[in-house]
N, C-alpha and C. Protein backbone atom coordinates (compact mmCIF):
# COMPACT_ATOMS: atom_id res chain seq x y z
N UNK A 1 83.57 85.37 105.53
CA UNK A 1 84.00 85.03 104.18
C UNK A 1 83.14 85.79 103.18
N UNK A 2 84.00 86.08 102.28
CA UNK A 2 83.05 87.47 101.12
C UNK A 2 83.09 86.39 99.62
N UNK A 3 82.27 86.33 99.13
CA UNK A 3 82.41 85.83 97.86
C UNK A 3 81.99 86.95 96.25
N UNK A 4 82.39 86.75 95.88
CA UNK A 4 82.33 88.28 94.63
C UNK A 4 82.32 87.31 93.19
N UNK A 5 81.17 87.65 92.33
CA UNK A 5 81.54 86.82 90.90
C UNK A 5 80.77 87.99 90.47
N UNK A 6 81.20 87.84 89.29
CA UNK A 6 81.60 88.98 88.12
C UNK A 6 80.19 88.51 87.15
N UNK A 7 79.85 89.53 86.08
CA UNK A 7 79.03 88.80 85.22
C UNK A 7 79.50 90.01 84.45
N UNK A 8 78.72 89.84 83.07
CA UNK A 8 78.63 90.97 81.65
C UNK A 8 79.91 91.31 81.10
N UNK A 9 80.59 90.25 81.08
CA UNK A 9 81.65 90.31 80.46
C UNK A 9 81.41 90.23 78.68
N UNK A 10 82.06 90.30 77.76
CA UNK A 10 82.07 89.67 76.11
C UNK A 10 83.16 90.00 75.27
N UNK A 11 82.30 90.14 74.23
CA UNK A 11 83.02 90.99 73.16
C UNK A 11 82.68 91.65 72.41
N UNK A 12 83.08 92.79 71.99
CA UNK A 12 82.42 93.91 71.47
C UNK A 12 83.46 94.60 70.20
N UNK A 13 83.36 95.43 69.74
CA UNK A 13 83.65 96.20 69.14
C UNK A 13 83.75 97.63 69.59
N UNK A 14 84.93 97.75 68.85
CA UNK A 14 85.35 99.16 69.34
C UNK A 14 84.80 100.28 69.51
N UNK A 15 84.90 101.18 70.44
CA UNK A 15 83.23 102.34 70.69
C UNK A 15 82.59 101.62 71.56
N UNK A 16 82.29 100.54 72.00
CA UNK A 16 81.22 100.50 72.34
C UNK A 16 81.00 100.58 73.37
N UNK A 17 80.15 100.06 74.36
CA UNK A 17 79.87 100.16 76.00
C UNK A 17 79.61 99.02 76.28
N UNK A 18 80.40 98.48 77.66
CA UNK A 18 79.31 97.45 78.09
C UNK A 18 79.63 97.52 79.69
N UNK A 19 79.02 97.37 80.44
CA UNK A 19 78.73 97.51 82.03
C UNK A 19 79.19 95.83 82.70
N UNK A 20 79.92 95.95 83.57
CA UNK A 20 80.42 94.47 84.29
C UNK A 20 79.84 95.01 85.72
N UNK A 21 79.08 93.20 86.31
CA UNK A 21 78.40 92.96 87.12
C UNK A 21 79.11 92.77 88.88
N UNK A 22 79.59 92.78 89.91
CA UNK A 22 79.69 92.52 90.96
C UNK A 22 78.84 91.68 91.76
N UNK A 23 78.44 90.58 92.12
CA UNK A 23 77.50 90.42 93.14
C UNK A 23 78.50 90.11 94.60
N UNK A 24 78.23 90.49 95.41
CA UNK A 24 78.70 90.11 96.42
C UNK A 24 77.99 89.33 97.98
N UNK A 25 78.50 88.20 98.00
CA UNK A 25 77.78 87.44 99.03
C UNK A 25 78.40 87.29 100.51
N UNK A 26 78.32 87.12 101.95
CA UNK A 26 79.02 87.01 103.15
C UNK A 26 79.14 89.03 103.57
N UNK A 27 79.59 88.90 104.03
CA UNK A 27 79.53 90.08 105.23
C UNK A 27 81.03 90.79 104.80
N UNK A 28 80.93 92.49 104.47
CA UNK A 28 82.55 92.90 104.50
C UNK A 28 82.19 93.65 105.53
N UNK A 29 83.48 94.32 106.39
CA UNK A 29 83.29 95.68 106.90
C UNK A 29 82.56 96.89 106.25
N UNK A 30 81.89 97.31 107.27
CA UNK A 30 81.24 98.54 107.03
C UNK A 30 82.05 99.41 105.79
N UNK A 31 83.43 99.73 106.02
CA UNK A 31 84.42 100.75 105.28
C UNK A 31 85.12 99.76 104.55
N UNK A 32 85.12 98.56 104.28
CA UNK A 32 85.34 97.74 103.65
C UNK A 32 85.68 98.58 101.53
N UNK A 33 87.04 98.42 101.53
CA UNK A 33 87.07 99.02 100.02
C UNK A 33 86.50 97.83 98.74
N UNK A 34 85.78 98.48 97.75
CA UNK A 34 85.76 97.26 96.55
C UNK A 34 86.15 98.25 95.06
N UNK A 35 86.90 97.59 94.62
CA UNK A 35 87.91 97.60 93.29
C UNK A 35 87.64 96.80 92.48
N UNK A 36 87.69 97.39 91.09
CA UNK A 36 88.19 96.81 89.94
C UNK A 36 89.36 97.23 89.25
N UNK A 37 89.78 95.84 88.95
CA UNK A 37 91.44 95.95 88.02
C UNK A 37 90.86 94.85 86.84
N UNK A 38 91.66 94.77 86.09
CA UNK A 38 91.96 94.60 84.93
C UNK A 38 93.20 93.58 84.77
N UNK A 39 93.60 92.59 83.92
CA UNK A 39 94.81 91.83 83.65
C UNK A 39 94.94 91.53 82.19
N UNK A 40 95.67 91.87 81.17
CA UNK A 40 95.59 91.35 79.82
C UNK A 40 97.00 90.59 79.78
N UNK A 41 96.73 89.65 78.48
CA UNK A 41 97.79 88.68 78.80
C UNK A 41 99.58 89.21 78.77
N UNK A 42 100.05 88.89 79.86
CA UNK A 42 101.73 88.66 79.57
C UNK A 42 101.79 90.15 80.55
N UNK A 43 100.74 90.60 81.24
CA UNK A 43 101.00 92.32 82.10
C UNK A 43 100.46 91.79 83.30
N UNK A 44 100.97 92.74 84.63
CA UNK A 44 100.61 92.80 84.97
C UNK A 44 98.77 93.06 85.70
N UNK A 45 98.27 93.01 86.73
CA UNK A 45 96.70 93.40 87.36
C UNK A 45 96.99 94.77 87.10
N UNK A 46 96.35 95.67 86.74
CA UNK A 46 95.66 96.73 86.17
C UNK A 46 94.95 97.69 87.59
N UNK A 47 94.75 98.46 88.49
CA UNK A 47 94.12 99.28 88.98
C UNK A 47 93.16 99.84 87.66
N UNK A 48 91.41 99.60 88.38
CA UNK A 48 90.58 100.52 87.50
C UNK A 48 89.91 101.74 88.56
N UNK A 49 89.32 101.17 89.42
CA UNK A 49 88.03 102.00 90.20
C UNK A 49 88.13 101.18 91.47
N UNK A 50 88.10 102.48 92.82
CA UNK A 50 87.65 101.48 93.81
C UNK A 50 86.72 102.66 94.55
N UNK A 51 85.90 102.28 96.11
CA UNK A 51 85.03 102.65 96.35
C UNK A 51 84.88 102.37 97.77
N UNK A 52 84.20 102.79 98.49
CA UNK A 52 83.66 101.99 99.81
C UNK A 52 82.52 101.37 99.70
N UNK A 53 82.56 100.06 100.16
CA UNK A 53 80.93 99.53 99.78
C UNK A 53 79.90 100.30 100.57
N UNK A 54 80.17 100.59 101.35
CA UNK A 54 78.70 101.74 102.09
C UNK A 54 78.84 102.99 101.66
N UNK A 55 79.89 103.80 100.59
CA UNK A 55 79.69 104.25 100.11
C UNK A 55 80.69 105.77 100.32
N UNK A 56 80.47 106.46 99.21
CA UNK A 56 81.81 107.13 99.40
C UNK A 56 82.26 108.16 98.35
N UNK A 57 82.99 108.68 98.27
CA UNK A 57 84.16 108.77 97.27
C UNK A 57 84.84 107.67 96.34
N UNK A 58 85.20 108.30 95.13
CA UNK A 58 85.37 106.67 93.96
C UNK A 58 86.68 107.43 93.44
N UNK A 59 87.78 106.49 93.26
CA UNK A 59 88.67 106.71 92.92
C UNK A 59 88.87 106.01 91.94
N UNK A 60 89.48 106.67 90.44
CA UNK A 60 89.89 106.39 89.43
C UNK A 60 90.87 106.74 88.95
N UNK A 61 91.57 105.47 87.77
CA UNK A 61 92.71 105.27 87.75
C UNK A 61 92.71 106.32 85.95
N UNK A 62 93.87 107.17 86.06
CA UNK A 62 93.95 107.80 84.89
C UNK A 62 93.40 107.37 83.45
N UNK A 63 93.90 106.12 83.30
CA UNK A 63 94.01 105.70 81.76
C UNK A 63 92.28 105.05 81.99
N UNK A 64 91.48 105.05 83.28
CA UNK A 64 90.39 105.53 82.77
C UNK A 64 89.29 106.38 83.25
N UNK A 65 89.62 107.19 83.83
CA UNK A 65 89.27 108.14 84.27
C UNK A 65 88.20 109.07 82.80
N UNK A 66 86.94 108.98 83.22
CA UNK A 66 86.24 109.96 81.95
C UNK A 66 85.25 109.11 81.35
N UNK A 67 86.04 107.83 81.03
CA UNK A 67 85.37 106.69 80.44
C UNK A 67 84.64 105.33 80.88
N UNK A 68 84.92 104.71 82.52
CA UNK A 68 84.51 104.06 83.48
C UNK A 68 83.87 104.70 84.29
N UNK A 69 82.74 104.00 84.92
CA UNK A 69 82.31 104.86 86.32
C UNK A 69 81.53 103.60 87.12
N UNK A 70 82.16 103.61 88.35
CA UNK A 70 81.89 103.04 89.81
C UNK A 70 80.72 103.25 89.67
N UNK A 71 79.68 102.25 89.96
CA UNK A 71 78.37 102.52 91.00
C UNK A 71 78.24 101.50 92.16
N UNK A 72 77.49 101.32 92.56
CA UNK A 72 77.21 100.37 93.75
C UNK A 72 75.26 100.58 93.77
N UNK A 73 74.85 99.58 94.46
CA UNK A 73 73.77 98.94 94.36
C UNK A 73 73.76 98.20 95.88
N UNK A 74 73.59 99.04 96.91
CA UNK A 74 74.19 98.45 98.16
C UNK A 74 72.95 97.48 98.35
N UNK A 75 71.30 97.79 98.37
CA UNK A 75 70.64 96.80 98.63
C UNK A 75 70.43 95.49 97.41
N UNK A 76 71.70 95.21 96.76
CA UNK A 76 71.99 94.20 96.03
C UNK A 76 73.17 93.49 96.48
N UNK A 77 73.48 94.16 96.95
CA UNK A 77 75.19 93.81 97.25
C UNK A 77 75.76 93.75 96.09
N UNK A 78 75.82 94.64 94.95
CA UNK A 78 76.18 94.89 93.83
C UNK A 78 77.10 95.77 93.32
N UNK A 79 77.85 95.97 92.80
CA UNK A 79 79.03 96.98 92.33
C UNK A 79 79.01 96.83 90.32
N UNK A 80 78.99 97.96 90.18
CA UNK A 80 79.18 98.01 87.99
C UNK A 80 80.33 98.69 88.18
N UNK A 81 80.64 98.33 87.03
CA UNK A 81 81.85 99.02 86.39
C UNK A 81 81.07 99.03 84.78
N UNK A 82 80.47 100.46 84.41
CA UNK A 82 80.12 100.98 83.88
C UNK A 82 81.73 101.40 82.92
N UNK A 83 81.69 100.86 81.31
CA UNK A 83 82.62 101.31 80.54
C UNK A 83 82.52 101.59 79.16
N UNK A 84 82.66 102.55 78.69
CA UNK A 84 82.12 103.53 77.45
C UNK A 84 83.39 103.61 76.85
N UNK A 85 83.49 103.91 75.39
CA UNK A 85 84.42 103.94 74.52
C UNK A 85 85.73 103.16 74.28
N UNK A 86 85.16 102.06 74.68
CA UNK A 86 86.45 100.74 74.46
C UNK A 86 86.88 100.69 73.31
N UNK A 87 88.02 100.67 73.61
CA UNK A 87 89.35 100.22 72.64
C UNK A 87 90.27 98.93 72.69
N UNK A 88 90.54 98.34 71.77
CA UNK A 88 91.90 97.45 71.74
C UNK A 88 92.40 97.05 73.38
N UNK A 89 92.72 98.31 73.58
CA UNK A 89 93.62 98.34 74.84
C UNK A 89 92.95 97.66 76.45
N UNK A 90 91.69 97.94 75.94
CA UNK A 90 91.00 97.01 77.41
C UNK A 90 90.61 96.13 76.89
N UNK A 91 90.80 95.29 76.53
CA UNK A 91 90.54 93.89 76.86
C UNK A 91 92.04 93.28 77.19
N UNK A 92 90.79 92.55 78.75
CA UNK A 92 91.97 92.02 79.41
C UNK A 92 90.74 90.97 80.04
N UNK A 93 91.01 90.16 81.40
CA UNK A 93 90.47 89.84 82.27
C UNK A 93 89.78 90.77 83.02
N UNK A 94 88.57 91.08 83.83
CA UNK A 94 88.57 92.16 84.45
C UNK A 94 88.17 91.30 86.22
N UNK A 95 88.82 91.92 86.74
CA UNK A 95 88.17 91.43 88.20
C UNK A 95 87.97 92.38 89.16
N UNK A 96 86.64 92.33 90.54
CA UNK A 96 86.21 92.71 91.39
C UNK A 96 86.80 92.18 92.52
N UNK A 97 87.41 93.10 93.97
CA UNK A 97 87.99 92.48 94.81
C UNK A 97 87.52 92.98 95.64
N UNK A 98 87.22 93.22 97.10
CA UNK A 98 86.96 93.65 98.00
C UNK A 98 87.89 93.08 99.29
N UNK A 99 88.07 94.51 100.44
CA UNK A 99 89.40 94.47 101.05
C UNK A 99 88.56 93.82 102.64
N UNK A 100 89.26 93.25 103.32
CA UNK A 100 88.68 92.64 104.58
C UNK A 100 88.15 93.84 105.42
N UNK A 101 88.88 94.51 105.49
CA UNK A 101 88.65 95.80 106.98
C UNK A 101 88.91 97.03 105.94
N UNK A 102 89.23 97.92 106.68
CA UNK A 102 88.97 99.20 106.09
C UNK A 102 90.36 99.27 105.70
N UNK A 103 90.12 99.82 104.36
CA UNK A 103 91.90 100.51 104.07
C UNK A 103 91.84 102.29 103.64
N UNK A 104 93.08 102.64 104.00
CA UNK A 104 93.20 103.93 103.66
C UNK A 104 93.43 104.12 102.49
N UNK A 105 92.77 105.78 101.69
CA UNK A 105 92.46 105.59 100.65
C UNK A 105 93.41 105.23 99.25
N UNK A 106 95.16 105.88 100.03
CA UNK A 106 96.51 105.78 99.14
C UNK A 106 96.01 103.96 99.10
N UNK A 107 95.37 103.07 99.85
CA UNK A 107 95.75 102.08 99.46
C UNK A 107 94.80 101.54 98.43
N UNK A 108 93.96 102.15 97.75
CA UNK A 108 93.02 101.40 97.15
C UNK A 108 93.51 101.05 95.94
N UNK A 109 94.24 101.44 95.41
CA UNK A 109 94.73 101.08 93.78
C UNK A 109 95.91 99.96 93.92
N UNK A 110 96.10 99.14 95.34
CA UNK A 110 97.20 98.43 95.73
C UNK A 110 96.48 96.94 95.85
N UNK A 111 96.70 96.14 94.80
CA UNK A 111 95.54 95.09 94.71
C UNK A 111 95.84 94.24 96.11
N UNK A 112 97.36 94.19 96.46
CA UNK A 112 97.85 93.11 97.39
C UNK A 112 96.94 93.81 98.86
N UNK A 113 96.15 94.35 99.01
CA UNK A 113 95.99 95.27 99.85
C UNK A 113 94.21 94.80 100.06
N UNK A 114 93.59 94.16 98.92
CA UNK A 114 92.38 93.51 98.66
C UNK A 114 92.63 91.79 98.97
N UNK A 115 91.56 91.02 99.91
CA UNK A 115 91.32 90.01 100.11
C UNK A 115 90.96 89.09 99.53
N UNK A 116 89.38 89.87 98.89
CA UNK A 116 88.94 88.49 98.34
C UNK A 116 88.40 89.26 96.74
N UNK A 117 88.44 88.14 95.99
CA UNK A 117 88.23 88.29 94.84
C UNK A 117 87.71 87.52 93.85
N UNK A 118 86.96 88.03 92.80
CA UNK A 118 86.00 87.12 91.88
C UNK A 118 86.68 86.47 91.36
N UNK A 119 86.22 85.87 89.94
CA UNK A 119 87.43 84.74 89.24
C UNK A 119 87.63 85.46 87.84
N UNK A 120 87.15 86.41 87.60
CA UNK A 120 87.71 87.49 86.53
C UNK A 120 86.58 87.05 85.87
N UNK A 121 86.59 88.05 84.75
CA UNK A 121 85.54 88.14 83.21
C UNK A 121 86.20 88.83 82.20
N UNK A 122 86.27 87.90 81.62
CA UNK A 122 86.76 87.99 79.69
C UNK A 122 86.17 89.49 79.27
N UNK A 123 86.53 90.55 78.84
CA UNK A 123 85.99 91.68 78.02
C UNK A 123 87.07 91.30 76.79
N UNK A 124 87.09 91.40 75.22
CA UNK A 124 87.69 91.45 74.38
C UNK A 124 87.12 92.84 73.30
N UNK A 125 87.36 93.39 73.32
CA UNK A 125 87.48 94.99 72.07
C UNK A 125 87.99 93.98 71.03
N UNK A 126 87.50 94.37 69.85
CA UNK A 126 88.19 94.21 68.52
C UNK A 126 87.59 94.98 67.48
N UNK A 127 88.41 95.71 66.67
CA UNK A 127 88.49 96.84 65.80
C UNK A 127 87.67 96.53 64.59
């Protein structure tokens, strides 16, 4: 069993930066994928960034590609989602998921495809 909670969520103003927390507790697979998506109200979960927790190649999702960036913190069991120049448009819920066993990489932006997952964190942008 994997448990994942989120921290550094808020609210900010537009421009600004703020970095969201991962901790992760219990045991994943070695190749085990971990993702962040996104949910704002009345839309669909969001694909942001996913990764291998032992480490890897990081895949990012266009709309933020440039402006987010994956890290990991493996002797924390930790994952950021590092995010610079927020706008309006991201704030949503944001959540961390991590996949049971290994998935291939077309599947990482496929949330149904991730197991377990935090309970989201509030980010709000306002202009």
């Amino acid at each position: 069993q994997v448990q994942l909670v989120e921290s550094g969520g808020g609210s900010v103003q537009a421009g600004a930066s703020l970095t969201l927390s991962c901790v992760a507790s219990g045991r994943t697979a070695n190749r085990s994928a971990m993702g962040w998506f996104r949910q704002a109200p009345g839309d669909e979960r969001e694909f942001l960034a996913a990764t291998i927790w032992s480490g890897g190649v990081t895949y990012y999702a266009e709309t933020v590609k440039g402006r987010f960036s994956l890290s990991r913190d493996n002797d924390r069991n930790t994952a950021y989602l590092q995010m610079s120049c927020l706008g309006r448009e991201d704030t949503a819920v944001y959540f961390c998921a991590a996949s049971e066993t290994d998935l291939w990489y077309e599947d990482w932006s496929t949330d149904a495809r991730y197991k377990y997952w935090g309970q989201g964190i509030q980010v709000t942008v306002s202009s």
